[in-house]
Protein backbone atom coordinates (compact mmCIF):
# COMPACT_ATOMS: atom_id res chain seq x y z
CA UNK A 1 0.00 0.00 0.00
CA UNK A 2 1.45 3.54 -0.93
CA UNK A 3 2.27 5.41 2.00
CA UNK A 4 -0.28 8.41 2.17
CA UNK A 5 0.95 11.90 1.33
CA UNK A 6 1.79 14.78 3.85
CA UNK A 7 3.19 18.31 2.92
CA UNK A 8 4.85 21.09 5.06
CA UNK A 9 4.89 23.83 3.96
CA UNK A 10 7.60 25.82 5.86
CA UNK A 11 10.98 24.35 7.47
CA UNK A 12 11.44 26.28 10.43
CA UNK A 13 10.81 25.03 14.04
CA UNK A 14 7.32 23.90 13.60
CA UNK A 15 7.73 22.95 10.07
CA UNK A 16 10.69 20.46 11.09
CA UNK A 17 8.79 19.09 13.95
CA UNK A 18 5.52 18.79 11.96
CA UNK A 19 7.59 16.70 9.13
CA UNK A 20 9.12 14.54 11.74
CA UNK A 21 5.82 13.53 13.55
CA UNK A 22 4.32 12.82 10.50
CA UNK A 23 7.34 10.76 9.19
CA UNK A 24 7.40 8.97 12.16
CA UNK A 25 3.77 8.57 11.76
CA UNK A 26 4.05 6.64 8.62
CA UNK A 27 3.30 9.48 6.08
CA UNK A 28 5.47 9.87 3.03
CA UNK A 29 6.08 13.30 3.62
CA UNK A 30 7.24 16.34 1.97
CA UNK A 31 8.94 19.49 3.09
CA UNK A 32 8.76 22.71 1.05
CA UNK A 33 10.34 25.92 2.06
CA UNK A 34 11.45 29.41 -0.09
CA UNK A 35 14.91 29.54 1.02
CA UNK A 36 17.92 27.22 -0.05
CA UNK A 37 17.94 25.91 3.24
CA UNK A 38 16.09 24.95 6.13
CA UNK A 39 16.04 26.51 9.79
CA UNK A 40 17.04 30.04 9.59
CA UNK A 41 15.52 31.76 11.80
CA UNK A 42 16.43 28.62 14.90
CA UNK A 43 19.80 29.49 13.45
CA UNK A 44 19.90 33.32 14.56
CA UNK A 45 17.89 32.49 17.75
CA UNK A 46 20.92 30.41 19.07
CA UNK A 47 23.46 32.58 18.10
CA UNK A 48 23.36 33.89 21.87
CA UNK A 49 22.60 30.89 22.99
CA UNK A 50 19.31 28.76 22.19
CA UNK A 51 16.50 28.62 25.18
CA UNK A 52 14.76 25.49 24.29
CA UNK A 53 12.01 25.38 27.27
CA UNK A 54 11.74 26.52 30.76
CA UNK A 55 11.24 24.47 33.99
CA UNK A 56 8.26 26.22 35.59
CA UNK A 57 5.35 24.52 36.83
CA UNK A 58 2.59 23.53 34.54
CA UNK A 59 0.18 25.82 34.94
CA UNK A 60 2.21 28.65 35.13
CA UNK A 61 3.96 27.84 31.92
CA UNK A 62 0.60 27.66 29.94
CA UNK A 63 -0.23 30.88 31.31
CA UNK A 64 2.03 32.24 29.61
CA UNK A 65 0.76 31.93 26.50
CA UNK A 66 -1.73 34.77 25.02
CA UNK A 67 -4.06 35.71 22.90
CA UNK A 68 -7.73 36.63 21.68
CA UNK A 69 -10.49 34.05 21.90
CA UNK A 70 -8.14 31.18 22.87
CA UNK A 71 -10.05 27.98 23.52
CA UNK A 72 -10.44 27.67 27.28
CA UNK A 73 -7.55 25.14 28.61
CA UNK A 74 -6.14 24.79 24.68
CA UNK A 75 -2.68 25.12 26.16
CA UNK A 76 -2.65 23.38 29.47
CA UNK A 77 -3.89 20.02 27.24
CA UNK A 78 -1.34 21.05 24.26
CA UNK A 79 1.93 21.06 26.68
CA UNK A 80 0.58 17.89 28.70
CA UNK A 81 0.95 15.97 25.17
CA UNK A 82 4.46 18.09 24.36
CA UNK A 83 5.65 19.88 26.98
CA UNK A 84 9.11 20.67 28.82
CA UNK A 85 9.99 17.21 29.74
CA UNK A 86 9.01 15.86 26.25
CA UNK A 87 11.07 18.81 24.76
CA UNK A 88 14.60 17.55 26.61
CA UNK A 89 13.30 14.09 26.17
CA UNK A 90 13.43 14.90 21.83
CA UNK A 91 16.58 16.65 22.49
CA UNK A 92 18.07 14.25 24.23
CA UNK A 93 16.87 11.86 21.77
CA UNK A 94 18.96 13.62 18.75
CA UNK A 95 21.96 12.66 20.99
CA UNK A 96 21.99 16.82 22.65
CA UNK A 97 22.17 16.73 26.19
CA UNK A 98 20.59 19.32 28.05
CA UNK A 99 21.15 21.71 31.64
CA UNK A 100 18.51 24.04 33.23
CA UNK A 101 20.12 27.02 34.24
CA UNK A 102 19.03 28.85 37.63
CA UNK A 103 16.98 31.00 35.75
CA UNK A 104 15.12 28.07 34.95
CA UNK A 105 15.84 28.54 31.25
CA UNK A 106 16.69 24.98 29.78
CA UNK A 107 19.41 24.92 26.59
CA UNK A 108 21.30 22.77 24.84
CA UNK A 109 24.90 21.63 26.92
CA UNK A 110 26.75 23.15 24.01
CA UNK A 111 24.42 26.39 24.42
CA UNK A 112 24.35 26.24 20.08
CA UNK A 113 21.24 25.85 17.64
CA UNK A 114 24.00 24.67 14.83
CA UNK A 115 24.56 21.33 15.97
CA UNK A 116 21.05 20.64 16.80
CA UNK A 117 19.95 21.46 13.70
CA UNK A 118 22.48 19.45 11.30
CA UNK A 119 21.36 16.63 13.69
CA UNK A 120 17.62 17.41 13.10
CA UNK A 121 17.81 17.37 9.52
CA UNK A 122 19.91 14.42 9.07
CA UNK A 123 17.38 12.54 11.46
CA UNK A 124 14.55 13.77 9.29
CA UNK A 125 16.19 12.13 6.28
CA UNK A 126 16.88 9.11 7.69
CA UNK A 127 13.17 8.94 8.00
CA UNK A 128 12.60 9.54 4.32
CA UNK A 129 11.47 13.37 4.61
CA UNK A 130 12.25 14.91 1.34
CA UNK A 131 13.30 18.16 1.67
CA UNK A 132 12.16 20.31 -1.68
CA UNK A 133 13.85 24.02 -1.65
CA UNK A 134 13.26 27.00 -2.99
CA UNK A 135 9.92 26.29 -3.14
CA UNK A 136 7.79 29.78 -2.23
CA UNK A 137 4.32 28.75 -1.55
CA UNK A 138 1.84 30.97 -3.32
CA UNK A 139 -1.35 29.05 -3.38
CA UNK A 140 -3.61 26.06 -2.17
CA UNK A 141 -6.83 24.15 -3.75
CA UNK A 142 -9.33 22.77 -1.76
CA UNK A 143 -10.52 19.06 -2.48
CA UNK A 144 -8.94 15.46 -2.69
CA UNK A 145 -6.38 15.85 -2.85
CA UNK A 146 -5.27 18.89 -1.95
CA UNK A 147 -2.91 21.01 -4.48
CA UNK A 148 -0.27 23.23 -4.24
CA UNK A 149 1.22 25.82 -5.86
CA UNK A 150 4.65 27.91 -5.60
CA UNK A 151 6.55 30.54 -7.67
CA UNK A 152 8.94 28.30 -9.59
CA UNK A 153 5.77 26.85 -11.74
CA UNK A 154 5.80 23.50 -9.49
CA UNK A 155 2.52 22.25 -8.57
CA UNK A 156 2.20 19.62 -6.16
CA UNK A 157 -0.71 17.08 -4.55
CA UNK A 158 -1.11 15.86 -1.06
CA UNK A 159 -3.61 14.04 1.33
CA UNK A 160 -3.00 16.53 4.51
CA UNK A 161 -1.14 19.92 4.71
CA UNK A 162 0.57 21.30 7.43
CA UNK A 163 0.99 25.19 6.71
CA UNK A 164 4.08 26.26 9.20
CA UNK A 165 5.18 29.68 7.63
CA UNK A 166 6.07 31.40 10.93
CA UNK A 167 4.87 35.18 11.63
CA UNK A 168 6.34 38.19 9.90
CA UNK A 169 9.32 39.00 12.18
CA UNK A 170 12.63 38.78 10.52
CA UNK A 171 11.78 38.05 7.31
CA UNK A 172 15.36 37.83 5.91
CA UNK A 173 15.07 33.98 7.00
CA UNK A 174 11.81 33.58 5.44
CA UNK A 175 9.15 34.71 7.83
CA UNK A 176 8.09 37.56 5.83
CA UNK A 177 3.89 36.72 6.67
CA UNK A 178 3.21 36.77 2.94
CA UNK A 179 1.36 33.46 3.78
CA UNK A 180 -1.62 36.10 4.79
CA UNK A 181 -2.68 36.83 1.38
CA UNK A 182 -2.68 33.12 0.19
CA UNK A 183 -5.45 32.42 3.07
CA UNK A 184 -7.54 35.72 2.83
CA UNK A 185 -8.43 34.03 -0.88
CA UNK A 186 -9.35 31.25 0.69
CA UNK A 187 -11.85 33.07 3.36
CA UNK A 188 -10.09 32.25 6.53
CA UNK A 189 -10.34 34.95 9.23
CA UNK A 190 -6.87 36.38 10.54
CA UNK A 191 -5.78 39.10 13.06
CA UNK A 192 -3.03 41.73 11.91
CA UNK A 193 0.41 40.88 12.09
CA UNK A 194 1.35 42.64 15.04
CA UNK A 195 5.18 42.77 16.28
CA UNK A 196 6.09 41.08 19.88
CA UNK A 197 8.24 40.56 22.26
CA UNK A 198 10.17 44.02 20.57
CA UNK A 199 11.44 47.10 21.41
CA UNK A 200 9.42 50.94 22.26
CA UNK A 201 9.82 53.75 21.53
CA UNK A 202 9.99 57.01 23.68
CA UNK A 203 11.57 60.09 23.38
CA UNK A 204 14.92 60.51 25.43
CA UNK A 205 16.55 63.98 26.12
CA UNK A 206 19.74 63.87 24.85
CA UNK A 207 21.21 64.54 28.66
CA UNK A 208 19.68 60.51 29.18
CA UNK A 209 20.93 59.22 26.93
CA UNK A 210 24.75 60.50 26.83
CA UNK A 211 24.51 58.68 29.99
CA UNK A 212 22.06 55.68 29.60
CA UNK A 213 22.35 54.38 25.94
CA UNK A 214 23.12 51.23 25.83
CA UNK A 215 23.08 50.37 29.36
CA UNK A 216 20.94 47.85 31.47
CA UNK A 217 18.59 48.66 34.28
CA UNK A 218 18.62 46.00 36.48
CA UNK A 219 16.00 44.24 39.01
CA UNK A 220 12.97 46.04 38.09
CA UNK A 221 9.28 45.75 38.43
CA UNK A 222 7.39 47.24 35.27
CA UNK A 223 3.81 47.73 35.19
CA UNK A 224 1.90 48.41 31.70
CA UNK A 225 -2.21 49.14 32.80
CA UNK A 226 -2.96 46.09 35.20
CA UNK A 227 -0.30 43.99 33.81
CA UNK A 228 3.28 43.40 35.71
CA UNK A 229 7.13 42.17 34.64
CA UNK A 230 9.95 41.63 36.61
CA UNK A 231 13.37 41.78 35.02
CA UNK A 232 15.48 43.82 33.06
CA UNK A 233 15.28 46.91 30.50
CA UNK A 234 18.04 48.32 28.12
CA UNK A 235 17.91 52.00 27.13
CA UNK A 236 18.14 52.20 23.72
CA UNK A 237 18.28 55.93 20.96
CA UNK A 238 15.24 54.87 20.16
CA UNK A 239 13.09 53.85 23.36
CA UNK A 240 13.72 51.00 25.76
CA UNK A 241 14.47 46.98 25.27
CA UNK A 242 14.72 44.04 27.16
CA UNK A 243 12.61 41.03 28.53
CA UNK A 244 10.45 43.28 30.87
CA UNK A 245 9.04 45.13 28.52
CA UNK A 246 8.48 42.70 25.85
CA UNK A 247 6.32 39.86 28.40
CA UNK A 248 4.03 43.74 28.30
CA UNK A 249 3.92 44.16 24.88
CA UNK A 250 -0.08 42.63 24.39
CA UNK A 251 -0.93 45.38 26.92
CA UNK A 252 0.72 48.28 25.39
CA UNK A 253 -0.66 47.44 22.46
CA UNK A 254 -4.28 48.00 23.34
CA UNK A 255 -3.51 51.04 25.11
CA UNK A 256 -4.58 53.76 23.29
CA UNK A 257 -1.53 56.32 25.11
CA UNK A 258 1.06 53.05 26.15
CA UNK A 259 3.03 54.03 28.83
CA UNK A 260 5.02 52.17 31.31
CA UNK A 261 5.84 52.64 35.05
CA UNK A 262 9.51 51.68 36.15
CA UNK A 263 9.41 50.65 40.38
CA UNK A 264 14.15 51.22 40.16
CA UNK A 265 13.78 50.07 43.63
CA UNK A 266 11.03 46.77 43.79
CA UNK A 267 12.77 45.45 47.31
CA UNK A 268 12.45 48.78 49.09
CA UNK A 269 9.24 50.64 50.01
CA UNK A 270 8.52 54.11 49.65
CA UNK A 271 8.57 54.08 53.38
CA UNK A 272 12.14 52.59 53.46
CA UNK A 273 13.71 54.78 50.70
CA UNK A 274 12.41 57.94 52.49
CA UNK A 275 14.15 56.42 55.85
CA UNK A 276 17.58 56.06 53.65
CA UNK A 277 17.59 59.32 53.33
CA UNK A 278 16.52 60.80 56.49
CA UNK A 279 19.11 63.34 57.17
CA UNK A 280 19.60 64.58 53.66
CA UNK A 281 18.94 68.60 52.97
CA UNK A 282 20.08 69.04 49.78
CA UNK A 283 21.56 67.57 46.73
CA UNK A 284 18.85 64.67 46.93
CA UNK A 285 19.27 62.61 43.59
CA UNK A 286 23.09 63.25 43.89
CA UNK A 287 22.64 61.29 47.65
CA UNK A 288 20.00 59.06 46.13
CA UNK A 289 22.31 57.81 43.82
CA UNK A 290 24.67 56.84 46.85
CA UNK A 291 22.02 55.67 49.39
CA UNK A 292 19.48 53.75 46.92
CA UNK A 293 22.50 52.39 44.87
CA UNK A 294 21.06 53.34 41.63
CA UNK A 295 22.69 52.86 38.52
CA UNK A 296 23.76 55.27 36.50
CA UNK A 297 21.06 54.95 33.83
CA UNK A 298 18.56 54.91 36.29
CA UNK A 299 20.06 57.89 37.90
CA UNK A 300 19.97 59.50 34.25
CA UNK A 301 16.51 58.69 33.64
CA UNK A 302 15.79 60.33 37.63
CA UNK A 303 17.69 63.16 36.76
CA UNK A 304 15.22 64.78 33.96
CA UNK A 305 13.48 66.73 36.45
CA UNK A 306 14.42 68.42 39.58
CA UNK A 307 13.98 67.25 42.83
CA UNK A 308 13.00 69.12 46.36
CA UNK A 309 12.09 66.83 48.93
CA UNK A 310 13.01 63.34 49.24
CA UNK A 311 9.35 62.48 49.40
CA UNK A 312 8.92 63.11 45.66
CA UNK A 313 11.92 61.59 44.60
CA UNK A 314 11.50 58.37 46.44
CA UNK A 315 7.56 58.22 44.83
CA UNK A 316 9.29 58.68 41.27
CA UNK A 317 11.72 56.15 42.08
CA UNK A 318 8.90 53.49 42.77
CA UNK A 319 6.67 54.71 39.60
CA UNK A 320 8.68 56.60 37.09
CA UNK A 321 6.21 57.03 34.01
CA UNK A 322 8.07 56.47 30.64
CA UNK A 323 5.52 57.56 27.67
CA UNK A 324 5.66 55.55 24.63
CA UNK A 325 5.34 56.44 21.41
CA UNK A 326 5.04 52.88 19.52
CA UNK A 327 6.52 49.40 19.09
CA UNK A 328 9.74 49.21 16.91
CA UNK A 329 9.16 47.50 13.11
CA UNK A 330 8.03 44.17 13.04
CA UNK A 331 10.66 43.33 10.98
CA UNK A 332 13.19 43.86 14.22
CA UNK A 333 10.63 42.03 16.58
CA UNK A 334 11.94 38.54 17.89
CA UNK A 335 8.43 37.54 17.53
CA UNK A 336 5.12 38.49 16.09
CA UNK A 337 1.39 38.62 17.49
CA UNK A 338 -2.03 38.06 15.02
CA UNK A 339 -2.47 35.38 12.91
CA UNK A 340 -5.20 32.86 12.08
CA UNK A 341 -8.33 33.20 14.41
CA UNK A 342 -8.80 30.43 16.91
CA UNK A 343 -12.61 30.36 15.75
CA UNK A 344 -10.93 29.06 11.78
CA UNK A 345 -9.70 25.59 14.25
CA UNK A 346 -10.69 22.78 15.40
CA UNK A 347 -9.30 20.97 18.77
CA UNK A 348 -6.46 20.04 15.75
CA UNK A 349 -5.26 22.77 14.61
CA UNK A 350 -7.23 22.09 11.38
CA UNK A 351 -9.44 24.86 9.57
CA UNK A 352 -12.63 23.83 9.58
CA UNK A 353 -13.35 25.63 5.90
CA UNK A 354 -11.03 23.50 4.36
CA UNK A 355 -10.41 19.81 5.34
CA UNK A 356 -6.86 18.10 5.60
CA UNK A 357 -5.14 21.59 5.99
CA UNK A 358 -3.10 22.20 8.97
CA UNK A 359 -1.44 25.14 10.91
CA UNK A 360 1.17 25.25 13.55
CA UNK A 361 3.89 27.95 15.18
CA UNK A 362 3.59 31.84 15.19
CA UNK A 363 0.93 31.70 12.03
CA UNK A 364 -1.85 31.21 14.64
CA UNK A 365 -3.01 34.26 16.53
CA UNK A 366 -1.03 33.40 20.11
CA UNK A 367 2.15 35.51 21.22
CA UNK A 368 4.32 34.09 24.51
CA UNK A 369 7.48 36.23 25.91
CA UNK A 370 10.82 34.98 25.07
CA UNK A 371 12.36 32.51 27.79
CA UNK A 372 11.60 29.20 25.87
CA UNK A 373 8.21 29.87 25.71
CA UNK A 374 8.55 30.45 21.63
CA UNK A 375 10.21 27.67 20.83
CA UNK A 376 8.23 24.97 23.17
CA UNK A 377 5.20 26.71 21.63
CA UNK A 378 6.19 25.96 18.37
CA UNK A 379 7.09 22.54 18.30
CA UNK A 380 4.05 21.42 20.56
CA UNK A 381 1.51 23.53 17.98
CA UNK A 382 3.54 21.31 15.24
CA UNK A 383 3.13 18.39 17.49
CA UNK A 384 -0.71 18.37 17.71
CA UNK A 385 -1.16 19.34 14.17
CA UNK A 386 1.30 16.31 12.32
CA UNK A 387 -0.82 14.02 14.36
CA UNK A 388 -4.07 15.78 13.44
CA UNK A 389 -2.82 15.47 9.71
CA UNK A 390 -1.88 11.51 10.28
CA UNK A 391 -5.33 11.21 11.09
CA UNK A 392 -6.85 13.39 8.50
CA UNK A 393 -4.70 11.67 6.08
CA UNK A 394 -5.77 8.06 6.68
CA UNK A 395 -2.39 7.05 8.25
């Protein structure tokens, strides 16, 4: 009996995972991506040093995970099938050891996405995955089978579909969100492309920033609306950077004036910074800077207004409004928000308007902050989806 026919569209993350699920799975399947070569953007992500999952408990890892409309539980069930453990189990399983550091950030022993991947792909070909390149995807036809169309003039026919084209966030490795036009013909809803886990904008004096550019502010609680982030933020020419303000970037989004409140001092109450400087006269951010050991971007960022009384300097200290003007491009975003609606899905990641197609990874309409969120996110969308397509596909 001929194996039945599966195509991915995409090789990225998801795309990879999708094709080996579905190879494993007994499909005869069929990779297609744009580029000359597969795994790009995985490529650049590890360059610093590639976060493959995170330790946290359960339910706090699928709440990080966002969204509009997401099916109630959709990613508490999704990580119990692929989650953490499963994620160093796969590793582990392409011979890649693994260490959780005391962040709780897991990565690879060699801290590299290079090795991984040349051990992915050979793995995929070993289980007969053919890998067709330079392929850009430019259309799809409904029915049995389904049929596929890219730019060279190749047309192609296949049982099940997995689309896995990534968001539009650095689309020099192929996730350029062109993939939008291709299902507005075919009727399914989508959200905007909208860029995450990014940069903002604000306007810094130049005083700040002869001072502050380029420098870290350290151990900081940020608050966006009713939202909150611990960690870190880099002043940058062009706004602000950094983990804290990206895990805040769904909330400044819907805020029609986005603005963020930096807490320099999260440990200390008002109370207690006011007690610091109790016999202080004069001079007060120049003693503040002593007393509160404040860095000296923080001190530079302080230092754009006058100060009187200690009182008002300690209450800027703990909420320090920083007025933003806009997310960066989403070309420079790590990652991307919008997508396909949850309403176009079934429980397998399958649009309901048109059988045996699949979608994993950024193209549906979640976002997650960086930390190993992305990646696990990827590969267990791509997860759920190659074994919705087995199905589908009569495997």
């Amino acid at each position: 009996m001929t194996p039945r026919s599966i195509a991915v569209i995409g090789g990225g993350p998801a795309g990879l995972r999708a094709a080996e699920v579905a190879a494993m799975g007994g499909a005869q399947v069929t990779l297609f991506d744009a580029k000359p070569s597969v795994g790009r953007k995985f490529l650049i992500a590890g360059k610093g040093g590639l976060n493959l999952t995170h330790s946290e408990p359960a339910g706090r890892f699928a709440s990080r995970y966002s969204g509009p409309n997401q099916p109630a539980g959709f990613w508490a069930g999704l990580l119990s099938e692929f989650g953490p453990d499963e994620m160093r189990q796969w590793a582990a399983e392409l011979g890649i050891e693994t260490f959780q550091a005391g962040s709780g950030r897991v990565y690879p022993l060699t801290m590299k996405s290079a090795p991984m991947l040349r051990r992915w792909v050979r793995h995929l070909r070993e289980l007969g995955v053919r890998f067709e390149m330079n392929h850009r995807f430019t259309s799809l036809t409904p029915g049995v089978p389904l049929r596929l169309g890219f730019a060279n003039g190749a047309t192609r026919a296949a049982e099940a579909v997995i689309l896995a084209l990534g968001g539009a966030s650095w689309p020099q490795t192929g996730s350029d969100g062109a993939w939008t036009r291709i299902l507005d013909t075919l009727g399914i809803a989508l959200h905007p492309l909208a860029p995450a886990n990014c940069g903002w904008e604000c306007e810094w004096p130049r005083e700040v920033l002869s001072i502050a550019e380029g420098h870290p502010l350290k151990n900081l609680r940020v608050r966006a609306g009713d939202a909150e982030a611990v960690g870190e933020l880099l002043v940058t020419r062009y706004g602000l950077e950094g983990g804290a303000i990206y895990q805040l970037g769904g909330v400044l989004r819907a805020m029609p004036q986005p603005a963020i409140a930096i807490d320099f001092k999260p440990a200390h109450s008002h109370a207690r910074l006011v007690a610091k400087m109790q016999s202080v006269r004069r001079g007060f951010l120049a003693e503040a800077r002593v007393r509160w050991r404040l860095s000296a971007a923080a001190h530079a960022i302080l230092n754009r207004k006058s100060w009187q009384d200690v009182e008002s300097l300690a209450g800027e200290a703990k909420h320090c409004v920083i007025a933003l003007s806009g997310p960066r491009p989403i070309a420079e975003a790590i990652s991307s928000a919008g997508g396909v609606c949850w309403s176009e899905l079934d429980s397998n990641l399958m649009f309901k308007q048109v059988p045996g197609v699949f979608v994993a990874g950024e193209m549906i309409d979640w976002e997650a902050p960086t930390g190993g969120y992305l990646l696990q996110g990827c590969l267990a969308t791509a997860t759920r989806a190659a074994n919705g397509a087995l199905a589908s596909a009569g495997v």
